[in-house]
PDB file of N, CA and C in Angstrom:
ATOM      1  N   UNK A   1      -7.089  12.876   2.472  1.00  0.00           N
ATOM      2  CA  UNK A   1      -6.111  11.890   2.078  1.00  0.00           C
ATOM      3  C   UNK A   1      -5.315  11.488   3.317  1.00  0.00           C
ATOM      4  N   UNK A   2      -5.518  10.297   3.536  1.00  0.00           N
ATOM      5  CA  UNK A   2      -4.410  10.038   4.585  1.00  0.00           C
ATOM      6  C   UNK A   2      -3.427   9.008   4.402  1.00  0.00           C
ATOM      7  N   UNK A   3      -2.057   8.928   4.814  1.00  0.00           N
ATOM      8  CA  UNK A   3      -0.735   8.096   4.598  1.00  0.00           C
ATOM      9  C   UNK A   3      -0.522   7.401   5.787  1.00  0.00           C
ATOM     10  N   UNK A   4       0.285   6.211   5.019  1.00  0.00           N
ATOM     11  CA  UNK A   4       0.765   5.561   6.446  1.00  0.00           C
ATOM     12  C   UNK A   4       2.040   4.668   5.123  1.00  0.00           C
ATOM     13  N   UNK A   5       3.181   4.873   6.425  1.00  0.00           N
ATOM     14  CA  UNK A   5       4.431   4.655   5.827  1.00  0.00           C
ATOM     15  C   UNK A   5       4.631   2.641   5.673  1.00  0.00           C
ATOM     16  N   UNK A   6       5.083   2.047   4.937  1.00  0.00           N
ATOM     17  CA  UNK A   6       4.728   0.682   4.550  1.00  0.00           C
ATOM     18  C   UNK A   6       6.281   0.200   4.583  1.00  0.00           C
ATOM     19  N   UNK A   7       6.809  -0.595   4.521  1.00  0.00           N
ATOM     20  CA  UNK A   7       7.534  -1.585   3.858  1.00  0.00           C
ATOM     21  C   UNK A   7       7.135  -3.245   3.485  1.00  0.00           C
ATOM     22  N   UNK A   8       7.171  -3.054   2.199  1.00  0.00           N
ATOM     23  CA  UNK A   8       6.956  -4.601   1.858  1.00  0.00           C
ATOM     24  C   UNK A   8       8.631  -5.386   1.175  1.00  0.00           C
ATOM     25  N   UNK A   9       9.156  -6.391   1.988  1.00  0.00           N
ATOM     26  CA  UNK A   9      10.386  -6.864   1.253  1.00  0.00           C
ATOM     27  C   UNK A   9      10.415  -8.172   0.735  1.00  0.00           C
ATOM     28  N   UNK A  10       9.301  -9.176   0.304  1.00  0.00           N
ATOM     29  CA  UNK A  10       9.369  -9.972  -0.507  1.00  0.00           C
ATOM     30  C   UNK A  10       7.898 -10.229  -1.056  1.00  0.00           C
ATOM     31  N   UNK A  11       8.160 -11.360  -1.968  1.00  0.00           N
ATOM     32  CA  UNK A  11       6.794 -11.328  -2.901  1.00  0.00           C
ATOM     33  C   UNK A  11       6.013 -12.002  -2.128  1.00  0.00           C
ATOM     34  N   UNK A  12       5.853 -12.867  -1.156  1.00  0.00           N
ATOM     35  CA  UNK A  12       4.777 -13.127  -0.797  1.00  0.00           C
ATOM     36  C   UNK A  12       3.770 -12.250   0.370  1.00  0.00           C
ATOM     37  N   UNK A  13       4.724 -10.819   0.493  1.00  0.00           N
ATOM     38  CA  UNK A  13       4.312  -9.747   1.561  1.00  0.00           C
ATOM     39  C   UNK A  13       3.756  -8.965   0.459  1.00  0.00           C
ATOM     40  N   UNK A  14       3.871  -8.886  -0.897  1.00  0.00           N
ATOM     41  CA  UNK A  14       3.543  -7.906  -1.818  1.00  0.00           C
ATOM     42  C   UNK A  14       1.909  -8.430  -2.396  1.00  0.00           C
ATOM     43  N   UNK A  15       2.102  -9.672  -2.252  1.00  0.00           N
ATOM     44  CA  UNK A  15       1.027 -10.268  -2.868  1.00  0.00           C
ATOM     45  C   UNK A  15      -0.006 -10.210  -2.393  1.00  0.00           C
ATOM     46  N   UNK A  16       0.303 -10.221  -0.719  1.00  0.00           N
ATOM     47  CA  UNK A  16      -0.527 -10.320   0.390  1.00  0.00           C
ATOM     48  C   UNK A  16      -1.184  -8.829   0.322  1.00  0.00           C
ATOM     49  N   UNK A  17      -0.659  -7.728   0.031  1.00  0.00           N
ATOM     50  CA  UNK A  17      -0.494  -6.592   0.163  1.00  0.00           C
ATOM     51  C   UNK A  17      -1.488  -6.073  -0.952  1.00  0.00           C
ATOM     52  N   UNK A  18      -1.441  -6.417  -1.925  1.00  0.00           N
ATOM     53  CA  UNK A  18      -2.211  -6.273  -3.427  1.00  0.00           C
ATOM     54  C   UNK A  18      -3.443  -6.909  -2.821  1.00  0.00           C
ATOM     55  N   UNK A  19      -3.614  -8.270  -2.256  1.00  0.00           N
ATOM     56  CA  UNK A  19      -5.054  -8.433  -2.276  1.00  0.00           C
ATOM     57  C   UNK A  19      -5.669  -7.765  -0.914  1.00  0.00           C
ATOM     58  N   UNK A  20      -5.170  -7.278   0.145  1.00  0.00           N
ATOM     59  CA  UNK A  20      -5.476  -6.676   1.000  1.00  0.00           C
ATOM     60  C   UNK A  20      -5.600  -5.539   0.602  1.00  0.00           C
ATOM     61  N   UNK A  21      -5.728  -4.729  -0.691  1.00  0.00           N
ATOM     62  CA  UNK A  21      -6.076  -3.417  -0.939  1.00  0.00           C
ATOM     63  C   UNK A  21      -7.058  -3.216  -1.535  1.00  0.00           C
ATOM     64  N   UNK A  22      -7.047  -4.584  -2.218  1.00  0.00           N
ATOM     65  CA  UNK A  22      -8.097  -4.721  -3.202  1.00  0.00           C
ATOM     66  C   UNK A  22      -9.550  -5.092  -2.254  1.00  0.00           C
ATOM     67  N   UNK A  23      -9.316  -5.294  -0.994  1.00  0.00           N
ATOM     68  CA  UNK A  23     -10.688  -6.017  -0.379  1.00  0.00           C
ATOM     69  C   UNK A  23     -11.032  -4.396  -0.144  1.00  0.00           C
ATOM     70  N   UNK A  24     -10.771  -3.146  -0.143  1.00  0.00           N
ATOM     71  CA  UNK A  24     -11.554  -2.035   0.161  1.00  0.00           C
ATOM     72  C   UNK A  24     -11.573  -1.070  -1.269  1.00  0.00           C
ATOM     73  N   UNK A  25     -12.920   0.013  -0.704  1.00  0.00           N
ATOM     74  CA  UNK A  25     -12.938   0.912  -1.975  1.00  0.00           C
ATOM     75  C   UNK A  25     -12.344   1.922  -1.965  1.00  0.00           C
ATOM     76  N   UNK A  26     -11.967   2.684  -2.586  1.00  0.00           N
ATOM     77  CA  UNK A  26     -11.472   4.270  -2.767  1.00  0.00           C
ATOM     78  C   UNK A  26     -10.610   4.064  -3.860  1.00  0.00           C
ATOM     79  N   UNK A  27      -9.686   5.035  -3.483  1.00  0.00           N
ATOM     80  CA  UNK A  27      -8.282   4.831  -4.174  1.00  0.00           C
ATOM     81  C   UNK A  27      -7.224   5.328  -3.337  1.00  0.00           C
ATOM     82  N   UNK A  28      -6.266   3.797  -3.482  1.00  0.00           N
ATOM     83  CA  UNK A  28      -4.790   3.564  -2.822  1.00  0.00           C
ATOM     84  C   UNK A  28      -3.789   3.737  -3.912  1.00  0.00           C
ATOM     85  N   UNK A  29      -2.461   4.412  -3.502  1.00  0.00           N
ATOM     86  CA  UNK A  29      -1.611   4.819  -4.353  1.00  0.00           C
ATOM     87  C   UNK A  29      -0.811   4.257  -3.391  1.00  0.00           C
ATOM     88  N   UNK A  30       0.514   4.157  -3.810  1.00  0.00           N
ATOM     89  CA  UNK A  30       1.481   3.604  -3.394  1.00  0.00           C
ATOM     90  C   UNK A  30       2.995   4.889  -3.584  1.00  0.00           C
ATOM     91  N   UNK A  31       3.946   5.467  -3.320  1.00  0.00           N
ATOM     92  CA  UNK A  31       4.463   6.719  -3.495  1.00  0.00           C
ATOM     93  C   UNK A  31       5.697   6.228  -2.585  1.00  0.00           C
ATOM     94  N   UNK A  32       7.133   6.306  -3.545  1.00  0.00           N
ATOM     95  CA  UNK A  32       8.211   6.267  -3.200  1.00  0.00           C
ATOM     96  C   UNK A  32       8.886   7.363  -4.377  1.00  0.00           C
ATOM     97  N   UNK A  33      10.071   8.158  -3.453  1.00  0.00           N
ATOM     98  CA  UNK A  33      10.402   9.768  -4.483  1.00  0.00           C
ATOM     99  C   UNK A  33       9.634   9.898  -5.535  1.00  0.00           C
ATOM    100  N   UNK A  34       9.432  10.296  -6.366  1.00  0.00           N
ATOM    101  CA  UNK A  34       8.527  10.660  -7.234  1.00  0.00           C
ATOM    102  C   UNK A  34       7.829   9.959  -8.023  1.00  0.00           C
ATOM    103  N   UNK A  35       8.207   8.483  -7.773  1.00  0.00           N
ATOM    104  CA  UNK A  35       6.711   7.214  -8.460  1.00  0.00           C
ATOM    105  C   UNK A  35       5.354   7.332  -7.824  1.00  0.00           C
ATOM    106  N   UNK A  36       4.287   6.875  -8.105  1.00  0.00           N
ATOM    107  CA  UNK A  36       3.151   6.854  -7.548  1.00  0.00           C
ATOM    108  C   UNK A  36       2.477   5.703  -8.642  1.00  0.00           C
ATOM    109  N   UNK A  37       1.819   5.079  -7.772  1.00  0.00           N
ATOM    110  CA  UNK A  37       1.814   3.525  -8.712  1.00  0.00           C
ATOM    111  C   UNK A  37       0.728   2.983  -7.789  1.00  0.00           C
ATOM    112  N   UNK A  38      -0.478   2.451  -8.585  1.00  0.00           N
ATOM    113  CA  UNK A  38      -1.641   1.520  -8.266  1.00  0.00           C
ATOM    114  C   UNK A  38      -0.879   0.733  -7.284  1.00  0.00           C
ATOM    115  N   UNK A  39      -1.893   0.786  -5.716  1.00  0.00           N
ATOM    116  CA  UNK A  39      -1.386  -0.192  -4.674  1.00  0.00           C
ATOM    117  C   UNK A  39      -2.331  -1.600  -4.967  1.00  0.00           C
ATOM    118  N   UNK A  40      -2.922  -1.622  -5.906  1.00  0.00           N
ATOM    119  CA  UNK A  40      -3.743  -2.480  -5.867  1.00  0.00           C
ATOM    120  C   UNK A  40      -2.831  -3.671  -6.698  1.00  0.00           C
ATOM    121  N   UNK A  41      -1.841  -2.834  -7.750  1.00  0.00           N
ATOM    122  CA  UNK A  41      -1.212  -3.336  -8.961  1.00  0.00           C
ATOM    123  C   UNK A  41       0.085  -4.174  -8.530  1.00  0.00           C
ATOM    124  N   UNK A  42       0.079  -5.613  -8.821  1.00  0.00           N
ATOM    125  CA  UNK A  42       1.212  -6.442  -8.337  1.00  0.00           C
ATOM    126  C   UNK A  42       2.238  -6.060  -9.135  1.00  0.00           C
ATOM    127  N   UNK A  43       2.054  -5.275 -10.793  1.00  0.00           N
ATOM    128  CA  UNK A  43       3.263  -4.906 -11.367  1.00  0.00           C
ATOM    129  C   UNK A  43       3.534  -3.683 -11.162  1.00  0.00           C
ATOM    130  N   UNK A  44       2.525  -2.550 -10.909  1.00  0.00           N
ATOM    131  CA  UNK A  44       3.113  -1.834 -10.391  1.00  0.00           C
ATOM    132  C   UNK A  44       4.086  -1.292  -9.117  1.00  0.00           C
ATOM    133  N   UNK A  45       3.863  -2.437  -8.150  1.00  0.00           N
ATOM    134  CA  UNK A  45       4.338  -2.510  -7.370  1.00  0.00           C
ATOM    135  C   UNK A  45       6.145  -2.841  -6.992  1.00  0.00           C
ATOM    136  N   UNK A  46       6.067  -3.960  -8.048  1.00  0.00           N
ATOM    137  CA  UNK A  46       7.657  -4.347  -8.091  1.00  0.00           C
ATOM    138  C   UNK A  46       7.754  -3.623  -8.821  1.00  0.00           C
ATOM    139  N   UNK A  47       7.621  -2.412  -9.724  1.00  0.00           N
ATOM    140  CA  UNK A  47       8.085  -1.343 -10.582  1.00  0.00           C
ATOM    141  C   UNK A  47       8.890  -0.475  -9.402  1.00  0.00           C
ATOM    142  N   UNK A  48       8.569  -0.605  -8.211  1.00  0.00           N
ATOM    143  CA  UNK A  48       9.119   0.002  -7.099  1.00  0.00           C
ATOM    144  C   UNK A  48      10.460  -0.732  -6.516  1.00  0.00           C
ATOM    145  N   UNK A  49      11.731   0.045  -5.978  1.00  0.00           N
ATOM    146  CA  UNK A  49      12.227  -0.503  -4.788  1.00  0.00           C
ATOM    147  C   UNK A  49      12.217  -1.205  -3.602  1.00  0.00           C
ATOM    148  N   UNK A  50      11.561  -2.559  -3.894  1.00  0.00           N
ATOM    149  CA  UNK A  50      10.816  -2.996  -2.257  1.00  0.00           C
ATOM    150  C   UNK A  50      12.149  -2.887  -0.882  1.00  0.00           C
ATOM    151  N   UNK A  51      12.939  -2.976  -1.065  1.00  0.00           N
ATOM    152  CA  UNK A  51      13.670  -2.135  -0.313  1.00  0.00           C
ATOM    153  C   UNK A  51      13.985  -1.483   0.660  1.00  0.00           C
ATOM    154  N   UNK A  52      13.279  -0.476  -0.095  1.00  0.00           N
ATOM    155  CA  UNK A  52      12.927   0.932   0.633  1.00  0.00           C
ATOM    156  C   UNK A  52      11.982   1.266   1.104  1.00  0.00           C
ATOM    157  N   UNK A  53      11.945   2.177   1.973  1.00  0.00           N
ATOM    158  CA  UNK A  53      10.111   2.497   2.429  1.00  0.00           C
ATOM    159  C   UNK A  53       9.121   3.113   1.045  1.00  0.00           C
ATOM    160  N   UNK A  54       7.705   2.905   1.834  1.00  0.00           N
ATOM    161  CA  UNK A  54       7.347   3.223   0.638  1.00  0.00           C
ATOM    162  C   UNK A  54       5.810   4.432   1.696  1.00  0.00           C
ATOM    163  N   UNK A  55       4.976   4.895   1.161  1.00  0.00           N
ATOM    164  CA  UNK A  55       3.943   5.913   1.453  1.00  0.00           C
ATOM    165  C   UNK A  55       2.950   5.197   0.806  1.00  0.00           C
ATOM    166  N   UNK A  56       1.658   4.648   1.292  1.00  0.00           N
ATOM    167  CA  UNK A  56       0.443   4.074   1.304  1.00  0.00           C
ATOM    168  C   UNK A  56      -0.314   5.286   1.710  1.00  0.00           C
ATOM    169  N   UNK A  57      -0.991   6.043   0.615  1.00  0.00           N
ATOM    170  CA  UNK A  57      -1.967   7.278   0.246  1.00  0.00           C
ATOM    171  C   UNK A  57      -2.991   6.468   0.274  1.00  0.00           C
ATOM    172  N   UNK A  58      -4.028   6.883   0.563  1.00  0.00           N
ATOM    173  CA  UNK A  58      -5.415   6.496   0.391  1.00  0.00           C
ATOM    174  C   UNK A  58      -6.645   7.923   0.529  1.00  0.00           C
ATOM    175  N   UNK A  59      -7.574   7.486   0.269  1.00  0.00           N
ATOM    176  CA  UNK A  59      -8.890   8.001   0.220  1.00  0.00           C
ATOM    177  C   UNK A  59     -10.231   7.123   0.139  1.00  0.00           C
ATOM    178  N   UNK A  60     -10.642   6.526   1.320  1.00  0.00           N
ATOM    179  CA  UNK A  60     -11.707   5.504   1.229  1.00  0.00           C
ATOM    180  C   UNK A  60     -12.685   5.806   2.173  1.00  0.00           C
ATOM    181  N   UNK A  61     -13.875   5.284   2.035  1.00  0.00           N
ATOM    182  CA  UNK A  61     -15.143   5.315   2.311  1.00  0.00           C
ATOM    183  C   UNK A  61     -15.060   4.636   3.498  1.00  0.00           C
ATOM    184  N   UNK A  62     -14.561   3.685   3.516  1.00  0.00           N
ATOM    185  CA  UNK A  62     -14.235   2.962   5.069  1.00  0.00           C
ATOM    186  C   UNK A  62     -13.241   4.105   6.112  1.00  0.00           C
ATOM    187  N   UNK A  63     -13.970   3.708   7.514  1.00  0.00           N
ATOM    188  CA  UNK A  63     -13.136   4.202   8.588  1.00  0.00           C
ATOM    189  C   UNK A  63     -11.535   4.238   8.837  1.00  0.00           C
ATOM    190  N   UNK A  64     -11.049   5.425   8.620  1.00  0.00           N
ATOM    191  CA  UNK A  64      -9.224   5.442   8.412  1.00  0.00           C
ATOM    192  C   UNK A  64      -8.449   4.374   9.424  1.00  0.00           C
ATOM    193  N   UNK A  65      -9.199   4.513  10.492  1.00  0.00           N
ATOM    194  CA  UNK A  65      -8.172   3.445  11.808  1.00  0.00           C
ATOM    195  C   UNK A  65      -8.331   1.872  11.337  1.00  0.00           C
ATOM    196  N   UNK A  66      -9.634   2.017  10.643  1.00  0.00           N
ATOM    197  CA  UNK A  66      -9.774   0.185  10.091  1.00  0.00           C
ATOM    198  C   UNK A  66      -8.338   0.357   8.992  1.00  0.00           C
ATOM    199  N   UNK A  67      -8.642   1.030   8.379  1.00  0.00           N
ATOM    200  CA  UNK A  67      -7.800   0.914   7.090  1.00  0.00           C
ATOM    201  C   UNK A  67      -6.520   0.687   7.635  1.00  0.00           C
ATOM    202  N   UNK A  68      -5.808   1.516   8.426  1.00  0.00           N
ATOM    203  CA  UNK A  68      -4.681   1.289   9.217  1.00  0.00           C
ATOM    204  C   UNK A  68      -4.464  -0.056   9.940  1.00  0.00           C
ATOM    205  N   UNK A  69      -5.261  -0.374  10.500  1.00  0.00           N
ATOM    206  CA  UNK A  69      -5.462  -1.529  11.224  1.00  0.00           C
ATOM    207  C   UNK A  69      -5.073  -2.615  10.694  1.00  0.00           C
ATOM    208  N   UNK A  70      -5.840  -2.804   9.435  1.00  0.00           N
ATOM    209  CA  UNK A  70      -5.686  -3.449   8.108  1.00  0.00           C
ATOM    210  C   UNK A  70      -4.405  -4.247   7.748  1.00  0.00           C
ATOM    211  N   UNK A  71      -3.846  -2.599   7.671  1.00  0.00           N
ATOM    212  CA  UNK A  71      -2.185  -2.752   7.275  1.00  0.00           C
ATOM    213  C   UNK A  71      -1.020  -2.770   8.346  1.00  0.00           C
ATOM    214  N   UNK A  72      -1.459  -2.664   9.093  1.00  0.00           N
ATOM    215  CA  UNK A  72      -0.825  -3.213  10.452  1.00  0.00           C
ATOM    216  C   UNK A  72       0.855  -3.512  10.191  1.00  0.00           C
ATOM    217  N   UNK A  73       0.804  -4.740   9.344  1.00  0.00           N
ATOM    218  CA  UNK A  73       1.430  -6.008   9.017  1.00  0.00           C
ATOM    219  C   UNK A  73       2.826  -5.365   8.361  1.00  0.00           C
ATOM    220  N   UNK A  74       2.776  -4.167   7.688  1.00  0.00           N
ATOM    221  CA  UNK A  74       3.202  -3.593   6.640  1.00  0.00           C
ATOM    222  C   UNK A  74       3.690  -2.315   7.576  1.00  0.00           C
ATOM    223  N   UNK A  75       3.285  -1.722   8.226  1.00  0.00           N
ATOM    224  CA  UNK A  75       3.652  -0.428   8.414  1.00  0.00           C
ATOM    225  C   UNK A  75       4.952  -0.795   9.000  1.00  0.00           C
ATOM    226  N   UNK A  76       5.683   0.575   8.896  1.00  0.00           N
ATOM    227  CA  UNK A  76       6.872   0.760   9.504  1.00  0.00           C
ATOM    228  C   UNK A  76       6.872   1.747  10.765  1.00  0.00           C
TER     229      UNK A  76
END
């Protein structure tokens, strides 16, 4: 499992964010204090504090530095 710390603070960074998770396989979770919520999920997502930082969990079949790479845009 590997993390990489995110902030997303408006909807068109969230949106962007949902379909950029969705272009790979595994499974992405999304994890702020004790929520954990489909990163793929645009409602689960604003179920969150955008706010605040958030923890981008993953487990995918693709190469971790792509995946990172990926999210670039987002990390903190």
């Amino acid at each position: 499992m590997q993390t990489i710390p995110i902030s997303i603070h408006n909807f068109l960074k969230a949106r962007r964010f949902c379909s950029l998770v969705s272009r790979f396989h595994g499974r992405f979770d999304l994890l702020q204090d004790h929520y954990v919520v489909n990163a793929a999920s645009l409602l689960g997502l604003f179920s969150l504090d955008l706010s605040r930082p958030m923890t981008l969990s993953f487990e995918s079949e693709e190469d971790p530095s792509e995946v990172k790479e990926a999210f670039r845009e987002f990390t903190i």
